[in-house]
C-alpha atoms as a PDB file:
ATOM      1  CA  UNK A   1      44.938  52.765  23.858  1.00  0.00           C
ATOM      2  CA  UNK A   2      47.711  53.511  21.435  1.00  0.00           C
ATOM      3  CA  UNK A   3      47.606  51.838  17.791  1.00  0.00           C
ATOM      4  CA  UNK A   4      50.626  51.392  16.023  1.00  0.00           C
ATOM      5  CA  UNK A   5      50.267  51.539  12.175  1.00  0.00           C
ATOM      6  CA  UNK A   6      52.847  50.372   9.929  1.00  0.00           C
ATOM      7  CA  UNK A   7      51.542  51.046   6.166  1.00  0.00           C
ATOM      8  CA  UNK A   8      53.948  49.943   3.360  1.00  0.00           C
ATOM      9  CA  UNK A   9      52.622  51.106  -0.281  1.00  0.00           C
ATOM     10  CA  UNK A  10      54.256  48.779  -3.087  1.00  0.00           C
ATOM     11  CA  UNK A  11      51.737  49.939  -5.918  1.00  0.00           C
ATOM     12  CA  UNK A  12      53.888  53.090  -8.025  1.00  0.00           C
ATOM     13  CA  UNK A  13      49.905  54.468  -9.079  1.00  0.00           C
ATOM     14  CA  UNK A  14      48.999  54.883  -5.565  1.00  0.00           C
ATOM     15  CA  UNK A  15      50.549  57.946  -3.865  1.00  0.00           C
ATOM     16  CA  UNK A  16      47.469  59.423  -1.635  1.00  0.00           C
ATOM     17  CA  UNK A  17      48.339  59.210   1.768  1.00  0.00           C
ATOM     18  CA  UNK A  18      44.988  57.862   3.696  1.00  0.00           C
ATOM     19  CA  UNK A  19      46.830  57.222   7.185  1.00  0.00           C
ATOM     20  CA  UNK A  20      45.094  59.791   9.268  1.00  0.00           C
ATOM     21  CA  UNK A  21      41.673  57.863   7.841  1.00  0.00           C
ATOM     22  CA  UNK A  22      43.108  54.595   8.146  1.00  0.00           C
ATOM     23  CA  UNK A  23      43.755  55.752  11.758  1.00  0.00           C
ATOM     24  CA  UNK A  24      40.433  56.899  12.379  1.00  0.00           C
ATOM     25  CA  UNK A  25      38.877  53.634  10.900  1.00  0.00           C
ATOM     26  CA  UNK A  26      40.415  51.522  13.336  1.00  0.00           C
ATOM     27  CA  UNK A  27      39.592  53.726  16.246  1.00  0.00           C
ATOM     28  CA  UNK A  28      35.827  53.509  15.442  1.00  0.00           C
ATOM     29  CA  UNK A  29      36.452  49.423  15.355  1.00  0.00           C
ATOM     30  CA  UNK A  30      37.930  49.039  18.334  1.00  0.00           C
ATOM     31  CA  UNK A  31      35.004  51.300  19.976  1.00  0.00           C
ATOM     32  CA  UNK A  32      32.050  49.381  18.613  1.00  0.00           C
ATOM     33  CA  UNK A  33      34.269  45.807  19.285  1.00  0.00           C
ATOM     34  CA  UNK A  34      34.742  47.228  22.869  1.00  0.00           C
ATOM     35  CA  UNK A  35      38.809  47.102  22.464  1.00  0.00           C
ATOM     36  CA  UNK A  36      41.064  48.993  24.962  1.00  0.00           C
ATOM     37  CA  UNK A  37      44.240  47.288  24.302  1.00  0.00           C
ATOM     38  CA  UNK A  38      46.760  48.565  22.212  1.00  0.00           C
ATOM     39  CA  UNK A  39      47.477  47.137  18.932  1.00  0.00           C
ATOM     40  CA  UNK A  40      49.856  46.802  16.310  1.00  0.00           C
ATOM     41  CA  UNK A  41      48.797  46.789  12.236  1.00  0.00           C
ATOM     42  CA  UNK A  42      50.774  46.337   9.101  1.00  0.00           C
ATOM     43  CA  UNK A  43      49.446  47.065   5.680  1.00  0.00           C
ATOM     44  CA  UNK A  44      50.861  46.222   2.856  1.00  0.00           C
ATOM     45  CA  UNK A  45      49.265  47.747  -0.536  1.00  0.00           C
ATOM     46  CA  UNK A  46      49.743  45.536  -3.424  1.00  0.00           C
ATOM     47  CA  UNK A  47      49.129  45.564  -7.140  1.00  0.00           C
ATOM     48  CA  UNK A  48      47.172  42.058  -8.615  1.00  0.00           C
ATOM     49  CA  UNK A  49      50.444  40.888  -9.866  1.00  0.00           C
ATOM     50  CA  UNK A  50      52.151  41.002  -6.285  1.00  0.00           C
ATOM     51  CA  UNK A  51      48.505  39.573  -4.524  1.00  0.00           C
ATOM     52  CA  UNK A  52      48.698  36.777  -7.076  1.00  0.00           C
ATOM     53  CA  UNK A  53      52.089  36.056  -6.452  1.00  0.00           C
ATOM     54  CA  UNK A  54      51.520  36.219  -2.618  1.00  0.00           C
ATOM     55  CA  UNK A  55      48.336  34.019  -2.669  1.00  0.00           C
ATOM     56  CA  UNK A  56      50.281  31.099  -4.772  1.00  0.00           C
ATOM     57  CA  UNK A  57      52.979  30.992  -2.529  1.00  0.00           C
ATOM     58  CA  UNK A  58      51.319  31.441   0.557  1.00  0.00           C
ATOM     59  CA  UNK A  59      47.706  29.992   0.300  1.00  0.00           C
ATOM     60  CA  UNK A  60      48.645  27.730  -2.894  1.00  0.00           C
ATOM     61  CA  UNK A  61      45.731  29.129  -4.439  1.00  0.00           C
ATOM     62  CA  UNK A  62      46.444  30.107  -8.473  1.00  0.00           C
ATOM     63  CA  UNK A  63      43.672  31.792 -10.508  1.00  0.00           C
ATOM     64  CA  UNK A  64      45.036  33.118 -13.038  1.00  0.00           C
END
């Protein structure tokens, strides 16, 4: 199985790099969900702004 992860941090406070747990996350997922396929994953890391902005547009949900 080979995962690809695409991780894209927009929040300026959040500089730890987590991929290699991120990683390891997944594979114990896909073990106890019984996947062998190979799978692609974005992340996107957001601030509340940006989530608020995203969920308006997107989901037309607004609560602030």
């Amino acid at each position: 199985m080979e995962i690809d992860l695409a991780l894209n941090n927009e929040v300026e406070d959040f500089k730890e790099d987590y991929e290699s747990i991120y990683l390891e996350i997944i594979k114990e997922a896909c073990k106890q969900l019984d996947i062998h396929d190979d799978l692609e994953l974005s992340v996107i890391f957001v601030d509340d702004q940006r989530i608020h902005e995203i969920n308006k547009e997107y989901r037309k949900i607004d609560r602030y």
